[in-house]
C-alpha atoms as a PDB file:
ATOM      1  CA  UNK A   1      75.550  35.574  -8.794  1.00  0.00           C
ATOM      2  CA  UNK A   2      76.264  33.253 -11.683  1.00  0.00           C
ATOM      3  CA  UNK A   3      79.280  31.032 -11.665  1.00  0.00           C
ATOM      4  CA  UNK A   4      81.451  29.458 -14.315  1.00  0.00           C
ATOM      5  CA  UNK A   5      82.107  25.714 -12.826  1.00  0.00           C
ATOM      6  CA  UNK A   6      85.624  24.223 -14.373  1.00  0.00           C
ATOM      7  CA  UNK A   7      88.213  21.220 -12.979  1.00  0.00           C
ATOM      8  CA  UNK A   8      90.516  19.270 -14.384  1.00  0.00           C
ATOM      9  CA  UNK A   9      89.403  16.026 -12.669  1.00  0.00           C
ATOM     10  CA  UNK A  10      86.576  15.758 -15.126  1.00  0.00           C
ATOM     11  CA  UNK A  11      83.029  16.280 -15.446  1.00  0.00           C
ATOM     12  CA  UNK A  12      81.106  14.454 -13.131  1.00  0.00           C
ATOM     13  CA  UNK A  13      84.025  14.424 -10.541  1.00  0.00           C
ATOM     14  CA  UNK A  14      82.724  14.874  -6.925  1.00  0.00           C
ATOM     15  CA  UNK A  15      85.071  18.003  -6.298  1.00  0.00           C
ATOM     16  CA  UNK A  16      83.137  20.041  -8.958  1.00  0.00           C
ATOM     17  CA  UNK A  17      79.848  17.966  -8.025  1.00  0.00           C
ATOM     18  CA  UNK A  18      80.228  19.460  -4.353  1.00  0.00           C
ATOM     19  CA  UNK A  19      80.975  22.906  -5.412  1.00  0.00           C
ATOM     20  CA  UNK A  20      77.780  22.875  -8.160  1.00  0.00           C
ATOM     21  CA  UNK A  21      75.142  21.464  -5.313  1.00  0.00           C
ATOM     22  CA  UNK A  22      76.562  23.901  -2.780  1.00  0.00           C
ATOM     23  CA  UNK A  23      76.009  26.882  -5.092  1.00  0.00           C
ATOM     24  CA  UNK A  24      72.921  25.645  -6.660  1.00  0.00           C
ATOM     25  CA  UNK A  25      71.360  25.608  -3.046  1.00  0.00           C
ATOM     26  CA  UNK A  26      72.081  29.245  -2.684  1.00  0.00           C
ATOM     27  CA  UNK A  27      70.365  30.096  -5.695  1.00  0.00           C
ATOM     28  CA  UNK A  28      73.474  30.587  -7.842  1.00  0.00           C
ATOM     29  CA  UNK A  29      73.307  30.542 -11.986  1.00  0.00           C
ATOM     30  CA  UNK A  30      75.677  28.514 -12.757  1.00  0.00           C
ATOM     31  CA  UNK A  31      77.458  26.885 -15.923  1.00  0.00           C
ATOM     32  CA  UNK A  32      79.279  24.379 -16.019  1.00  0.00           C
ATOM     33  CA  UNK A  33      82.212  23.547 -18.646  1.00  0.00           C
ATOM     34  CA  UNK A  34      84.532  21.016 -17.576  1.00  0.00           C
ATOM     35  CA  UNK A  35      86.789  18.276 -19.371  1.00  0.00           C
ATOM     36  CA  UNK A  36      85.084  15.251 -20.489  1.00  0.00           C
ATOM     37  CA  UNK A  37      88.094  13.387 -19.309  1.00  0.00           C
ATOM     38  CA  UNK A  38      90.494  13.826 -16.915  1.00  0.00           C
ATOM     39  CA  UNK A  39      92.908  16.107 -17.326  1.00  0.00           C
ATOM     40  CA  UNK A  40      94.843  16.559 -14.165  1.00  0.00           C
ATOM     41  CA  UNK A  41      98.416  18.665 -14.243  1.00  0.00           C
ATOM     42  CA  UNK A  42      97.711  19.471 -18.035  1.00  0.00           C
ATOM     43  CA  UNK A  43      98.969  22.872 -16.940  1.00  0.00           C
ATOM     44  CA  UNK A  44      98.206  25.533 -19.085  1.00  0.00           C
ATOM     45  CA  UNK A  45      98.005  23.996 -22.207  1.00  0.00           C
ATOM     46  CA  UNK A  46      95.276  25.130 -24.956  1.00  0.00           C
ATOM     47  CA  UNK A  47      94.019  23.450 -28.154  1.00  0.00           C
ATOM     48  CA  UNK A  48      95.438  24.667 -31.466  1.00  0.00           C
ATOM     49  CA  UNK A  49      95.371  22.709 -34.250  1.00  0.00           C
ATOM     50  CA  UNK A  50      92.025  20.150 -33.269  1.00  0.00           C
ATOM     51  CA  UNK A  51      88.482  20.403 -33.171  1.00  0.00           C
ATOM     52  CA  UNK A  52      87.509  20.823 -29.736  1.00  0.00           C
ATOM     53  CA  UNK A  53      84.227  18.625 -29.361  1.00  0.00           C
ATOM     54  CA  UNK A  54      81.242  19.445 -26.689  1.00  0.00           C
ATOM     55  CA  UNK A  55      78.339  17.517 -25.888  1.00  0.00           C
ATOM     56  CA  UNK A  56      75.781  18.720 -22.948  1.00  0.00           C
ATOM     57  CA  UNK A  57      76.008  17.369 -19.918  1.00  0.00           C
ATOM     58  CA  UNK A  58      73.102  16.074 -17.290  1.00  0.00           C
ATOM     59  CA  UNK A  59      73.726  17.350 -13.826  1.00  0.00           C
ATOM     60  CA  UNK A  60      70.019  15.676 -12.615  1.00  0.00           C
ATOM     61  CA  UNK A  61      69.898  19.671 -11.324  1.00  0.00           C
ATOM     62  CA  UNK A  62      67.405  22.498 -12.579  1.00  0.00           C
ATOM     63  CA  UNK A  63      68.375  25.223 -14.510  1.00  0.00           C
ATOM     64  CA  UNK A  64      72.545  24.071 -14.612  1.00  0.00           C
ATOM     65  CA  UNK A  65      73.636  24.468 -18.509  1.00  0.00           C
ATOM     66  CA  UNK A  66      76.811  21.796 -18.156  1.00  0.00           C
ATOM     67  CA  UNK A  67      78.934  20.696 -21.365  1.00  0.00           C
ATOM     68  CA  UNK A  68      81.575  18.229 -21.528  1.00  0.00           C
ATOM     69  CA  UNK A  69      84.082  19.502 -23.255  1.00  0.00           C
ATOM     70  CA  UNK A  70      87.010  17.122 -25.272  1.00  0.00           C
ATOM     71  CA  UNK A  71      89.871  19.491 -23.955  1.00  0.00           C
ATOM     72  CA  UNK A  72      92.095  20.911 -21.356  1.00  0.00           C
ATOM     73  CA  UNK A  73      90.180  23.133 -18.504  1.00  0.00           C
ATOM     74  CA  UNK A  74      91.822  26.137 -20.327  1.00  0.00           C
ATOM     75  CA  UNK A  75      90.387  25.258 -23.336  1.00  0.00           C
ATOM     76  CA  UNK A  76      86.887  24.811 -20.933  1.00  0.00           C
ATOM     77  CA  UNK A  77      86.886  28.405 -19.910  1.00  0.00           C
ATOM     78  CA  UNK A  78      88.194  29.898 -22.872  1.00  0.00           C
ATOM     79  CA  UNK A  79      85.175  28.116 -25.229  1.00  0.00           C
ATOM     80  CA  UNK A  80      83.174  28.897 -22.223  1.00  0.00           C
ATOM     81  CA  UNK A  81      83.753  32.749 -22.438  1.00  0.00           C
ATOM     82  CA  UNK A  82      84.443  32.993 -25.930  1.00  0.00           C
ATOM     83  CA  UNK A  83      82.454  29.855 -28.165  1.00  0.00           C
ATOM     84  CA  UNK A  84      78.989  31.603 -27.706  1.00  0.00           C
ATOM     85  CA  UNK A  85      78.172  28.887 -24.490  1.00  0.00           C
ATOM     86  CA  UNK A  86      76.654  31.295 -21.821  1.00  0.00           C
ATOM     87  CA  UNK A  87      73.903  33.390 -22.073  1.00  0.00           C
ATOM     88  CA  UNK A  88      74.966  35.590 -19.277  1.00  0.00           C
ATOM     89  CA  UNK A  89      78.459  36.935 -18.428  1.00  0.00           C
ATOM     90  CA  UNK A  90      79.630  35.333 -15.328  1.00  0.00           C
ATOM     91  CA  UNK A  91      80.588  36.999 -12.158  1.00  0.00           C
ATOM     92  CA  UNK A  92      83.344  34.470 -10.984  1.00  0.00           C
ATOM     93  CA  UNK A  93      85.068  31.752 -12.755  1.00  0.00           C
ATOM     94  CA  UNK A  94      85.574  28.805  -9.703  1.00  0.00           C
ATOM     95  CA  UNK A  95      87.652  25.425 -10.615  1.00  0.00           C
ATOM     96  CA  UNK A  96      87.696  22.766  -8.020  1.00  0.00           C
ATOM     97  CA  UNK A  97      87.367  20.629  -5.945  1.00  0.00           C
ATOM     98  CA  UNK A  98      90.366  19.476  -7.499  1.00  0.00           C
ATOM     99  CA  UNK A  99      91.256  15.975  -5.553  1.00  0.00           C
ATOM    100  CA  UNK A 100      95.134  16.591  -4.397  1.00  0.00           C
ATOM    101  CA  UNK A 101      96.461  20.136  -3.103  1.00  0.00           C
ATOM    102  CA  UNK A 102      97.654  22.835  -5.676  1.00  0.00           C
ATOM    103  CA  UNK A 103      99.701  24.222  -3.118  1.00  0.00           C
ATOM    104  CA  UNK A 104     103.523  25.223  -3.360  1.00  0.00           C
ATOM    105  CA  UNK A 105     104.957  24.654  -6.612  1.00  0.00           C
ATOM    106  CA  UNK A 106     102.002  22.365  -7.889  1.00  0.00           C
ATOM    107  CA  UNK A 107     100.264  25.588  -9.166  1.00  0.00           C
ATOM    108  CA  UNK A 108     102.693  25.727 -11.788  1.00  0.00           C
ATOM    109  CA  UNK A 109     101.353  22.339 -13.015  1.00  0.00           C
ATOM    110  CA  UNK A 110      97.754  22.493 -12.082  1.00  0.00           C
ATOM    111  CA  UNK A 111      95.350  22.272 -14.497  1.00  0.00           C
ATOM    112  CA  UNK A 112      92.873  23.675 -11.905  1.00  0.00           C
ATOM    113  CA  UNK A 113      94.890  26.480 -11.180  1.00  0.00           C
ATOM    114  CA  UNK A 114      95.513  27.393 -15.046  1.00  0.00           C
ATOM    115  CA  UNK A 115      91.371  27.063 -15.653  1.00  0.00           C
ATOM    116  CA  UNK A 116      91.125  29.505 -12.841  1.00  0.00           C
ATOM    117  CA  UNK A 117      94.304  31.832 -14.038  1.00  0.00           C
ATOM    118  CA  UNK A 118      92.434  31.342 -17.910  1.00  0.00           C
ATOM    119  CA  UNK A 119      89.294  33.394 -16.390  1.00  0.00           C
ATOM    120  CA  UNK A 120      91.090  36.039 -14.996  1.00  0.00           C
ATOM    121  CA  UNK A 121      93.339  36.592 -17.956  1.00  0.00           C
ATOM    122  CA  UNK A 122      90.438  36.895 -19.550  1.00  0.00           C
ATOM    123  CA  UNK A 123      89.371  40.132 -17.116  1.00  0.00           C
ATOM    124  CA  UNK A 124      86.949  37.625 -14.977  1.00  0.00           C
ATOM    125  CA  UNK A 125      86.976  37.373 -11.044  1.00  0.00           C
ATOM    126  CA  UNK A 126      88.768  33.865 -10.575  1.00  0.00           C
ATOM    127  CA  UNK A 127      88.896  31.192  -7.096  1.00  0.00           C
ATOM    128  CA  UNK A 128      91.033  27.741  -7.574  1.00  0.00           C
ATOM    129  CA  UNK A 129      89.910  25.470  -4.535  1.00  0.00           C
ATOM    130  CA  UNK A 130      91.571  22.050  -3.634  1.00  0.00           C
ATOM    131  CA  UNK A 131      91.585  19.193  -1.004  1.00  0.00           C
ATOM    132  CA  UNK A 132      93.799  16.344   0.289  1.00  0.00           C
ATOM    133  CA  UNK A 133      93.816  13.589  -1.901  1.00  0.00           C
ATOM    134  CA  UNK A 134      90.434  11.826  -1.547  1.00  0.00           C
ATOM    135  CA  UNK A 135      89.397  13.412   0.900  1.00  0.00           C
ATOM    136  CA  UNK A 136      85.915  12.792   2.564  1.00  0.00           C
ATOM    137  CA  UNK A 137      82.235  13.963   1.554  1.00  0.00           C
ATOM    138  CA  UNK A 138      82.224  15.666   4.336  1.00  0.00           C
ATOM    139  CA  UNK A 139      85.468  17.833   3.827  1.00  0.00           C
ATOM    140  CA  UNK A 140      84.259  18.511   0.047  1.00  0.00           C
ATOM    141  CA  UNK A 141      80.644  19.689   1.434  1.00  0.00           C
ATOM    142  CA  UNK A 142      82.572  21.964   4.033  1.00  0.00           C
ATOM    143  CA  UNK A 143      85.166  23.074   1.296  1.00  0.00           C
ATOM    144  CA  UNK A 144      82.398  24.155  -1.301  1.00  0.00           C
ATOM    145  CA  UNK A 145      80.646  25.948   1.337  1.00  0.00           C
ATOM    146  CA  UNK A 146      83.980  27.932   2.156  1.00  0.00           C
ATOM    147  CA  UNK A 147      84.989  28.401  -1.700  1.00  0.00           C
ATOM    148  CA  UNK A 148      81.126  29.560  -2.225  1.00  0.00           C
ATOM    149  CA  UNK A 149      81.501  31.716   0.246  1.00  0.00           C
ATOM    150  CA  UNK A 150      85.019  33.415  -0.910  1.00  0.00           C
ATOM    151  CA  UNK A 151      83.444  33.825  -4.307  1.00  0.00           C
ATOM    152  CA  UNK A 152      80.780  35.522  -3.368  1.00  0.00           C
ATOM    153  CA  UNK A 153      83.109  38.168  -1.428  1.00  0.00           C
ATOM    154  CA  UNK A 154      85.810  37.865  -4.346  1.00  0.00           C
ATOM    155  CA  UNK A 155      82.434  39.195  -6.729  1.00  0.00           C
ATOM    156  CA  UNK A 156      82.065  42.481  -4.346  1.00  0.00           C
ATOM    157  CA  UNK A 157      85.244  43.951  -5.918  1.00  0.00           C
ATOM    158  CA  UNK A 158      86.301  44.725  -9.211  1.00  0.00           C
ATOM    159  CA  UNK A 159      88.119  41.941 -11.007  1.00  0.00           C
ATOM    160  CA  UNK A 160      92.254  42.063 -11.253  1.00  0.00           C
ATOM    161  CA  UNK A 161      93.935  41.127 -14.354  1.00  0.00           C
ATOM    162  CA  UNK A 162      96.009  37.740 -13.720  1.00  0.00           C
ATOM    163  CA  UNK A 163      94.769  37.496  -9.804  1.00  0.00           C
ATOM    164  CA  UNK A 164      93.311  33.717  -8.865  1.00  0.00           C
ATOM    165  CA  UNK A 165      92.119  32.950  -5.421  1.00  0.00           C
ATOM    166  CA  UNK A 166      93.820  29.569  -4.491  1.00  0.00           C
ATOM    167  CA  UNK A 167      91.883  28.028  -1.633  1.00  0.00           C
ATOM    168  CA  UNK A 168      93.340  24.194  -0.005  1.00  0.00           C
ATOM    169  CA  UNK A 169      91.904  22.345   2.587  1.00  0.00           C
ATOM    170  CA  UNK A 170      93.931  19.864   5.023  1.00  0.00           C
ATOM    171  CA  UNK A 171      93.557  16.014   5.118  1.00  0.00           C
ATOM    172  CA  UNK A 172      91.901  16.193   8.892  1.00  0.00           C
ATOM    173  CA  UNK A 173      88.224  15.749   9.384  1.00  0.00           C
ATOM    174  CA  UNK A 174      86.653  19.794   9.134  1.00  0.00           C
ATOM    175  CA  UNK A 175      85.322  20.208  12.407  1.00  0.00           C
ATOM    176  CA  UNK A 176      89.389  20.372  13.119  1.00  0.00           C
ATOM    177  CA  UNK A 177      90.638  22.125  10.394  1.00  0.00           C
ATOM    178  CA  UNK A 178      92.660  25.326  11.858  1.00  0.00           C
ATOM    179  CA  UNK A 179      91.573  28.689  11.015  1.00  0.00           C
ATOM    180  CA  UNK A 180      91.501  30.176   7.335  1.00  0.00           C
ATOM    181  CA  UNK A 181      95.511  31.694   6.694  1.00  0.00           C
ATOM    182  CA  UNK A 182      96.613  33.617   3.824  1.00  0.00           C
ATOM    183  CA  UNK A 183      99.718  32.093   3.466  1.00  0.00           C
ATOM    184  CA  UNK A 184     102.506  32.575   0.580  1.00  0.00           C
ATOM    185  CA  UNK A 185     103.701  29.479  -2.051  1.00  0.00           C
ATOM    186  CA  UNK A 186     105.945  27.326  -0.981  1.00  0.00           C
ATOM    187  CA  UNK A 187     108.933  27.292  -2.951  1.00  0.00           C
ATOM    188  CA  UNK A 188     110.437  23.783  -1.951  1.00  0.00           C
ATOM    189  CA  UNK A 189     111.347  21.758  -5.214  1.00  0.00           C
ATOM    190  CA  UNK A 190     110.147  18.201  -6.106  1.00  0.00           C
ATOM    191  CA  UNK A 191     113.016  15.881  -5.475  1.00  0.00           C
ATOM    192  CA  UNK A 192     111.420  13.045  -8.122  1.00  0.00           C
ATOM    193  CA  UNK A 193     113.600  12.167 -10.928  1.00  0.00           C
ATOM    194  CA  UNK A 194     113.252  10.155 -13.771  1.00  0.00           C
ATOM    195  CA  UNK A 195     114.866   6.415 -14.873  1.00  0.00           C
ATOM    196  CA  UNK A 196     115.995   5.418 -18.131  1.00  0.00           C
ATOM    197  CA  UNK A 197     114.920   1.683 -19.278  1.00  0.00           C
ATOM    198  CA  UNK A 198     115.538   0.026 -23.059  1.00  0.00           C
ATOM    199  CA  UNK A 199     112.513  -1.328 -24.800  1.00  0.00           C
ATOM    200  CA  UNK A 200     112.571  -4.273 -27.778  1.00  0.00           C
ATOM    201  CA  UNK A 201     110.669  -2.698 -29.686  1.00  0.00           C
ATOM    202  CA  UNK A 202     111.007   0.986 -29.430  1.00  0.00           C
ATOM    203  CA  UNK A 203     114.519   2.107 -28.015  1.00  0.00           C
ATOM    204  CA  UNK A 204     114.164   4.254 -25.180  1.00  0.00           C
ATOM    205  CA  UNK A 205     112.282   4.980 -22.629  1.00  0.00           C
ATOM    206  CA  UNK A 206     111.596   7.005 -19.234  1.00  0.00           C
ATOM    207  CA  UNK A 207     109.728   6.507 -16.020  1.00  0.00           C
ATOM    208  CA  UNK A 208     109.038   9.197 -13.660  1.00  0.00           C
ATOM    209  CA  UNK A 209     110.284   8.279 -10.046  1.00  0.00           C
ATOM    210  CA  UNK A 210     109.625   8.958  -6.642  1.00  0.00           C
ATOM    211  CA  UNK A 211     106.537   9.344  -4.429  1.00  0.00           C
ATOM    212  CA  UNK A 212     106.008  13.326  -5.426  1.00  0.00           C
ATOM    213  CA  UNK A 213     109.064  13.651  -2.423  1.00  0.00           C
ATOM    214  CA  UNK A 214     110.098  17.421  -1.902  1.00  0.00           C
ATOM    215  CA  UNK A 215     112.350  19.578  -0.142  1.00  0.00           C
ATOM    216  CA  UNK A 216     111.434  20.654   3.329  1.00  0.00           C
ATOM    217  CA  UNK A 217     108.381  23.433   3.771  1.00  0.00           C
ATOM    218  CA  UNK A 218     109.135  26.147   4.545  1.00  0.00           C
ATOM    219  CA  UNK A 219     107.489  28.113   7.317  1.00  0.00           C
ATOM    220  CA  UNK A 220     104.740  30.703   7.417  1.00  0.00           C
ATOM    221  CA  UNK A 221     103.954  29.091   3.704  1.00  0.00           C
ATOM    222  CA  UNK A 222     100.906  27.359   2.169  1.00  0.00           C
ATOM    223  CA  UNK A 223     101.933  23.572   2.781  1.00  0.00           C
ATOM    224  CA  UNK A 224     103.419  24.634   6.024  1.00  0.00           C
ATOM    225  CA  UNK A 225     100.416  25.674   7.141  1.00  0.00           C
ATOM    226  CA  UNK A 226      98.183  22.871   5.773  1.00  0.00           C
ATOM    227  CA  UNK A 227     100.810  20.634   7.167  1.00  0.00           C
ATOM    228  CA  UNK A 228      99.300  21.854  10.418  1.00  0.00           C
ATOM    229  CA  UNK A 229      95.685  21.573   9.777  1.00  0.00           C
ATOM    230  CA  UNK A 230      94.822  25.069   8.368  1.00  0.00           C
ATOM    231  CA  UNK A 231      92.910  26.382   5.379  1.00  0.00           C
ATOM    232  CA  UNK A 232      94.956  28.515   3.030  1.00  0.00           C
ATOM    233  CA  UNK A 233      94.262  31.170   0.713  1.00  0.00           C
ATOM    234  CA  UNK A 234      96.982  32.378  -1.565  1.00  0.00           C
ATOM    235  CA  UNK A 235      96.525  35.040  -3.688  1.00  0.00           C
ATOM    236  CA  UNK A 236      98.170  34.064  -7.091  1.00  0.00           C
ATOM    237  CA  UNK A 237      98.929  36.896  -9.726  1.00  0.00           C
ATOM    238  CA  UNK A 238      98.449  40.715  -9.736  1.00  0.00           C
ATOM    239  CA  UNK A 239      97.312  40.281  -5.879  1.00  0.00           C
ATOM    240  CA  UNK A 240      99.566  43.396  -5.107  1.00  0.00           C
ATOM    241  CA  UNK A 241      97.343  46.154  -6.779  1.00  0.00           C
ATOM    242  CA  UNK A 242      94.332  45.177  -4.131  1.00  0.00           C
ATOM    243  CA  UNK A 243      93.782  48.091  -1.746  1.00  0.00           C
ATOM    244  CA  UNK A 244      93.359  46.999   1.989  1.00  0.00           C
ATOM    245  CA  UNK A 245      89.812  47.791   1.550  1.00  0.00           C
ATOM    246  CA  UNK A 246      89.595  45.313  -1.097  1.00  0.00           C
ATOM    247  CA  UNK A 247      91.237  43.091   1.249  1.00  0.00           C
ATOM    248  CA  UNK A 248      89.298  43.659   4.336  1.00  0.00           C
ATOM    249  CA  UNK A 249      86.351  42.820   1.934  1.00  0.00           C
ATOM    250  CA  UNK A 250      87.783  39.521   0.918  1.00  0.00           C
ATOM    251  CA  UNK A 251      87.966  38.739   4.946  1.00  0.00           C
ATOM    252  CA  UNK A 252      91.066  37.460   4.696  1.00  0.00           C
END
């Protein structure tokens, strides 16, 4: 199988790190194309009116193609899929380990999640995969295993136009995280606002607030469910078009 590797956390971060050794020890191809810098809740954003700059990237692994790219991770896959950078059409586009859930309504913000959306939009298979903040090496080994593994089922059925696999992993230690879920977004809204201060020198000025407080979860949805030590899988997109043998195949 060969894999497109994206984040927003940057190249080099240990999420995407995790998820290249894991699939390089299974004999993967994979590319990787990931921000030079990081680039976390740049959304959806693409370059327009700039050069977007690439150098290659050392991985210290055999056979990985990796580029740093001086863009968003939409801009990643996009000049990944469409500047001429891979020999070989991929059979999954995977972003992660991205350090911080995209659950609930962080998807909406997630430069991650937009990477991933980016590849299916254009007509790729496409898996988003996220941990607690900082989580251990431990819970990103076990997390790349399980996102390896969901690609490689996601790659046994035809690709969905606008239909990401979003994968999160709790904060606990993995030899207790709760069984795998599919579990729906959470709809709960930030409660953050933002404060309004005077500068000297150049009028004014606002500074987000809050601790990234929201409403209450909601349950039977994603952070519900992580809230409780479980993996979830939520199926972002055109998800409603998959047959239940296509979902029996996903194992879900």
């Amino acid at each position: 199988m060969h894999i497109l590797l994206v984040n927003d956390d940057g190249i080099g971060a240990v999420g995407i790190m995790a998820l290249l050794e894991e699939a390089v020890s299974r004999g993967h191809t994979v590319t990787m194309a990931a921000p030079a810098t990081q680039q976390s809740a740049a959304s959806h954003r693409i370059t327009l009116t700039e050069p977007i700059l690439m150098k290659p990237y050392e991985t210290g692994l055999p056979g990985v193609e990796a580029f740093a790219i001086r863009g968003t991770p939409a801009d990643c896959v996009r000049v990944a899929l469409r500047g001429g950078l891979m020999q070989q059409r991929p059979d999954v586009v995977v972003s992660g380990i991205n350090n911080g859930y995209n659950a609930g309504m962080d998807v909406h913000y997630s430069g991650t999640v937009a990477a991933a959306m980016e590849g299916s939009m254009q007509g790729y298979r496409a898996v988003a995969s996220s941990i607690a903040w900082n989580a251990s090496p431990e819970g990103l080994r076990a997390l790349a295993a399980l996102t390896i593994d969901m690609a490689q089922r996601y790659s046994c059925i035809p690709p969905l136009p606008m239909c990401v696999m979003n994968i999160n992993a709790p904060v606990i230690p993995p030899d207790s995280w709760m069984p795998t879920v599919y579990a729906p977004l959470n709809v709960s809204a930030y409660q953050d606002g933002y404060e309004r201060r005077e500068s000297p020198f150049s009028g004014s000025y606002f500074w987000l607030t809050g601790s990234a407080e929201a409403e209450s979860h909601l349950e039977g949805t994603d952070q519900w469910y992580l809230a409780r030590g479980h993996v979830t899988v939520t199926m972002l997109g055109n998800f409603a078009s998959l047959s239940t043998q296509e979902w029996n195949a996903l194992g879900i």
